[in-house]
Structures are given as C-alpha cells and as structure tokens.
Protein backbone atom coordinates (compact mmCIF):
# COMPACT_ATOMS: atom_id res chain seq x y z
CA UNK A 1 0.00 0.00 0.00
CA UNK A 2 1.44 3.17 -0.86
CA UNK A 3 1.89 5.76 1.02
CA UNK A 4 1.06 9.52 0.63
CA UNK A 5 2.89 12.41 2.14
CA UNK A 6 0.45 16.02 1.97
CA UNK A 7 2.56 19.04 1.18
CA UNK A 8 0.34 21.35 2.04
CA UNK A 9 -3.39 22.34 2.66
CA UNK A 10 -5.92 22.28 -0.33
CA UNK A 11 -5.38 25.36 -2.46
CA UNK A 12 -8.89 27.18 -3.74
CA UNK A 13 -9.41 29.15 -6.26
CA UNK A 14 -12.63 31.16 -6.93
CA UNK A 15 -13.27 33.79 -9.88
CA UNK A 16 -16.72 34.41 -11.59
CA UNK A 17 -15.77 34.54 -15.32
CA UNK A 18 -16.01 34.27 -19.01
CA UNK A 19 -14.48 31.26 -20.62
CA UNK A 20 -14.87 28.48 -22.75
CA UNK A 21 -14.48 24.72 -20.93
CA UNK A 22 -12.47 23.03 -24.10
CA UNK A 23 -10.32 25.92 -23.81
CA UNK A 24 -10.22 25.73 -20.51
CA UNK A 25 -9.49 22.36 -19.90
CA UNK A 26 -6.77 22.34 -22.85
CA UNK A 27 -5.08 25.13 -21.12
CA UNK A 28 -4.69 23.41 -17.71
CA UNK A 29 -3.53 19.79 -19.65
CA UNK A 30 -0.65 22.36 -21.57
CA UNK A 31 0.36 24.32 -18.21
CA UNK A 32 0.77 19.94 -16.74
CA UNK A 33 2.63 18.89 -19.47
CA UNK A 34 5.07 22.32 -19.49
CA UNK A 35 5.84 21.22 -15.96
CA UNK A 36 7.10 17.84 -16.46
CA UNK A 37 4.14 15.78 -15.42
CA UNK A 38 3.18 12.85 -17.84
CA UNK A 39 -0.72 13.69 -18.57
CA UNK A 40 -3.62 13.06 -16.37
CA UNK A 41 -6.04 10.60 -15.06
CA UNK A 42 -9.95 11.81 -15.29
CA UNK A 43 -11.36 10.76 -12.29
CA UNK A 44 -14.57 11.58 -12.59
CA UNK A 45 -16.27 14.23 -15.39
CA UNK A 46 -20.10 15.53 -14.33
CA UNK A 47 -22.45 17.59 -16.04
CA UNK A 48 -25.66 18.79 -15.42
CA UNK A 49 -28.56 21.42 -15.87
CA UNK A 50 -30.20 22.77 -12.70
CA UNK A 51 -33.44 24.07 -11.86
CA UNK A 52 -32.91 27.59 -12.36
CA UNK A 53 -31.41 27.02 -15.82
CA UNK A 54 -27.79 27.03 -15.04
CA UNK A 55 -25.41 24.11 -15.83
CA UNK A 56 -23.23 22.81 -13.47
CA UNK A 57 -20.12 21.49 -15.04
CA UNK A 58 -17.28 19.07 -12.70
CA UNK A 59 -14.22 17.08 -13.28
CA UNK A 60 -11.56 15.89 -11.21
CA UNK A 61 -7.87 15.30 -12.30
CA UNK A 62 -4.78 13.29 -11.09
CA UNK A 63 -1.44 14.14 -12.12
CA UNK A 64 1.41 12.10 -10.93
CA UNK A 65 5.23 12.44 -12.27
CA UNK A 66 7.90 9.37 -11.17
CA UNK A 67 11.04 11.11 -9.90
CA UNK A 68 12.80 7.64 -9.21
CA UNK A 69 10.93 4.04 -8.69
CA UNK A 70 9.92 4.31 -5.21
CA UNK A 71 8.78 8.17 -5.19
CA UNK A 72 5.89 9.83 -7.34
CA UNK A 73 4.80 13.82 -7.30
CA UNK A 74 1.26 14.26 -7.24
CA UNK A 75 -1.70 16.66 -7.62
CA UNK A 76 -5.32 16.86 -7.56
CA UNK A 77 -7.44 19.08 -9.30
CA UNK A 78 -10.87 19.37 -8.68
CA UNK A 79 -12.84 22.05 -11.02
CA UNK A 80 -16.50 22.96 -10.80
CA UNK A 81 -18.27 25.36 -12.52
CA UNK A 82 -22.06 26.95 -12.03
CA UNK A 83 -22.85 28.39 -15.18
CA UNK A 84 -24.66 30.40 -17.74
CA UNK A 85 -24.47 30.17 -21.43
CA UNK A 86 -23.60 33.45 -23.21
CA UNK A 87 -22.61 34.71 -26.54
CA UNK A 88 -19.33 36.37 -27.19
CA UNK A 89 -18.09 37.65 -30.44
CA UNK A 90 -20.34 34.93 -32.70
CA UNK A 91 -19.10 32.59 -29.86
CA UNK A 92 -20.79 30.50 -27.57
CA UNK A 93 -19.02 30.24 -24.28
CA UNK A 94 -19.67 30.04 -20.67
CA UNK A 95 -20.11 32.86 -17.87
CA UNK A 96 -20.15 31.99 -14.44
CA UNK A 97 -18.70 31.17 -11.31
CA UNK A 98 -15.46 28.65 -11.62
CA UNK A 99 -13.94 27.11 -8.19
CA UNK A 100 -10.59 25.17 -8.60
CA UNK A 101 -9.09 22.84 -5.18
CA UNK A 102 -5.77 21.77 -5.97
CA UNK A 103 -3.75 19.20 -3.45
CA UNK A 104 0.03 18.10 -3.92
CA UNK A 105 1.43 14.86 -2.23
CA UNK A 106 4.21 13.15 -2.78
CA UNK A 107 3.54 8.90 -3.35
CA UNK A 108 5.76 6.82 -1.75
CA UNK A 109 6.56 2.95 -2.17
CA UNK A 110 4.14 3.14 -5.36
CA UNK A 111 4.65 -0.31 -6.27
CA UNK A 112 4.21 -1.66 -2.54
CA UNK A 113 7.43 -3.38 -2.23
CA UNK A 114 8.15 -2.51 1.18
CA UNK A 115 4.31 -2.53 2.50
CA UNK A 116 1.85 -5.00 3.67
CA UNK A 117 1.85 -6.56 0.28
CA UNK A 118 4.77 -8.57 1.56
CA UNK A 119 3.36 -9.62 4.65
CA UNK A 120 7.23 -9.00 6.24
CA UNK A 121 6.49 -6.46 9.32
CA UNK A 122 10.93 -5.99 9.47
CA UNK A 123 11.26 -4.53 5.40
CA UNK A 124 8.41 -2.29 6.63
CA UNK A 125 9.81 -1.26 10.00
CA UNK A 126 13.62 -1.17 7.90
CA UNK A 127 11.62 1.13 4.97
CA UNK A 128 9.87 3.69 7.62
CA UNK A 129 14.00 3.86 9.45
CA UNK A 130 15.20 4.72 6.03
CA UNK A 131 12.83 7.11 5.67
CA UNK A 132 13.47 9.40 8.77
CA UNK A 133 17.04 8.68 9.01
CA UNK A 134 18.84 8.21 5.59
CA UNK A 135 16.52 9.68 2.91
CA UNK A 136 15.09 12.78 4.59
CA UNK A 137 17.85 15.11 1.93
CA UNK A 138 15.81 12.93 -0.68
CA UNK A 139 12.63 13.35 0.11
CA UNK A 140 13.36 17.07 1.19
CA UNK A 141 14.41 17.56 -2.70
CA UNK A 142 10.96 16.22 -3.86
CA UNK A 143 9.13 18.03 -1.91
CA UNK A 144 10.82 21.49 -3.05
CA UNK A 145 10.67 20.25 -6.84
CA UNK A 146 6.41 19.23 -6.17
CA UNK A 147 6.20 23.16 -3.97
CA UNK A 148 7.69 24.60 -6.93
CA UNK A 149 5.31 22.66 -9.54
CA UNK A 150 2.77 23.21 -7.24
CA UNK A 151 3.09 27.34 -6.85
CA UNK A 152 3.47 27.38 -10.96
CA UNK A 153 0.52 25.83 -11.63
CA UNK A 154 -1.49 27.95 -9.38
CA UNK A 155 0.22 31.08 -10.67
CA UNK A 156 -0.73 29.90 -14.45
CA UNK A 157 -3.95 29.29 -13.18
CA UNK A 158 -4.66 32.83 -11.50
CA UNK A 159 -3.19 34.25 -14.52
CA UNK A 160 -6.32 32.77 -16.67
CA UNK A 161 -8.63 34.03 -14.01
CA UNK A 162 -7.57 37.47 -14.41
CA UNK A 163 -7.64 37.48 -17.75
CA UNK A 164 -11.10 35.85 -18.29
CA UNK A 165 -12.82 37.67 -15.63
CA UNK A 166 -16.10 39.75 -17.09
CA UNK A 167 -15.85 43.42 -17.83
C-alpha cells in the first residue's frame, strides 16, 4: 500500500468569469505537461442542468510524475463550474462562477514493495527507518521540486482568471 505524504493544505481558487471549458481544460492539460508531469487521469467528469437554468459542469484530475521508482509527485485538481451560457463575439461560451481545489502529495513505495503486500512487518519497519534517518535530503528535494510545480501551476492558473474575468 502506498503511502502519501500532503505538502500542504488544499489550495482554492474562486473567480466568476467568461471562458470556454475546451479551452479551458486544454489550457490546464498544456500548463501539466510544461511542468514535467506525464498527462492526467480523469477521475470523474459531471455535467448537469439545474433548476434555475444554469449548468453545473465538474471534473476531477490526477497528475502524478515518477522522480525515481519508489517516489511519485502528485496533484489533484478538482474544477466545478455553475454556469450560464452566453454569446461572445459569434461565440458560444460560458459565464459563471469557476472554483478550482488543488492538493500536492508526494507517493511513496508506489509499487508496494516494502508494505503489507509482503506480509514481512521488518522490510516495513527497515523502509519507515530509512525514511526518517537516511533519505530525509531525498525526500526534502521532492518536496521542493512538487512546492515549486505546485506554486506554478497555481500562478498559471490565476493568470487565466484574471484574464477571463467579465468586464
């Protein structure tokens, strides 16, 4: 069973906006891939009209990059929007309210070698003393390289906020 190591709290990002969700979602798999990480994983992708005659519009995302066999970077992104249908330029695109979580970890024994997989309580109790004792410089270097992933990806993202937001 792997293990995962939080970085941080869950980022959120909120901005009521103009945009278009192919766009939208294009951008955000472009900004991943600039950074290094191999694609995503679609988790789950929901859409629906409510009542009032909005659509509400969510999908979730995994990202994962493999620095070395027994250590993964993470991220989840979570995106919903509440929105409105409106027409700009001869376009048809979306205005509404857009709310982004983001969460980094960092995956550790991905492949469960050193786990309960095994059934051998010593390579676990060896794994968790090389852990806190020999590999914290490791680690320490992962975690830096997913914070700095992590802050550029958020800053990409508040950049398209800003630009999209309605006049």
């Amino acid at each position: 069973m792997s293990v995962k190591d939080y970085i941080g709290p869950v980022t959120r990002l909120k901005q009521t906006l103009v945009f278009d969700i192919k766009e939208f979602s294009a951008m955000l798999s472009r900004i991943i891939k600039d950074r290094g990480f191999a694609g995503y994983l679609e988790v789950y992708h929901n859409e629906f009209n409510n009542p009032d005659g909005s659509k509400t519009i969510a999908f979730g995302w995994v990202i994962g990059k493999k620095v070395e066999p027994y250590v993964r970077l993470c991220m989840d992104i979570n995106v919903k929007a509440v929105v409105n249908e409106a027409v700009v330029e001869e376009k048809t695109m979306y205005e509404g309210n857009l709310d982004i979580d983001l969460t980094s970890y960092l995956l550790r024994d991905i492949e469960d070698e050193w786990g309960y997989r095994n059934s051998n309580p010593t390579r676990r109790f060896l794994r968790d003393l090389y852990d806190k004792f020999l590999n914290v410089d490791k680690m320490s270097g992962h975690e830096k390289k997913l914070k700095a992933d992590y802050d550029a990806i958020i800053s990409d993202l508040k950049a398209y906020m800003k630009i999209h937001r309605p006049e």
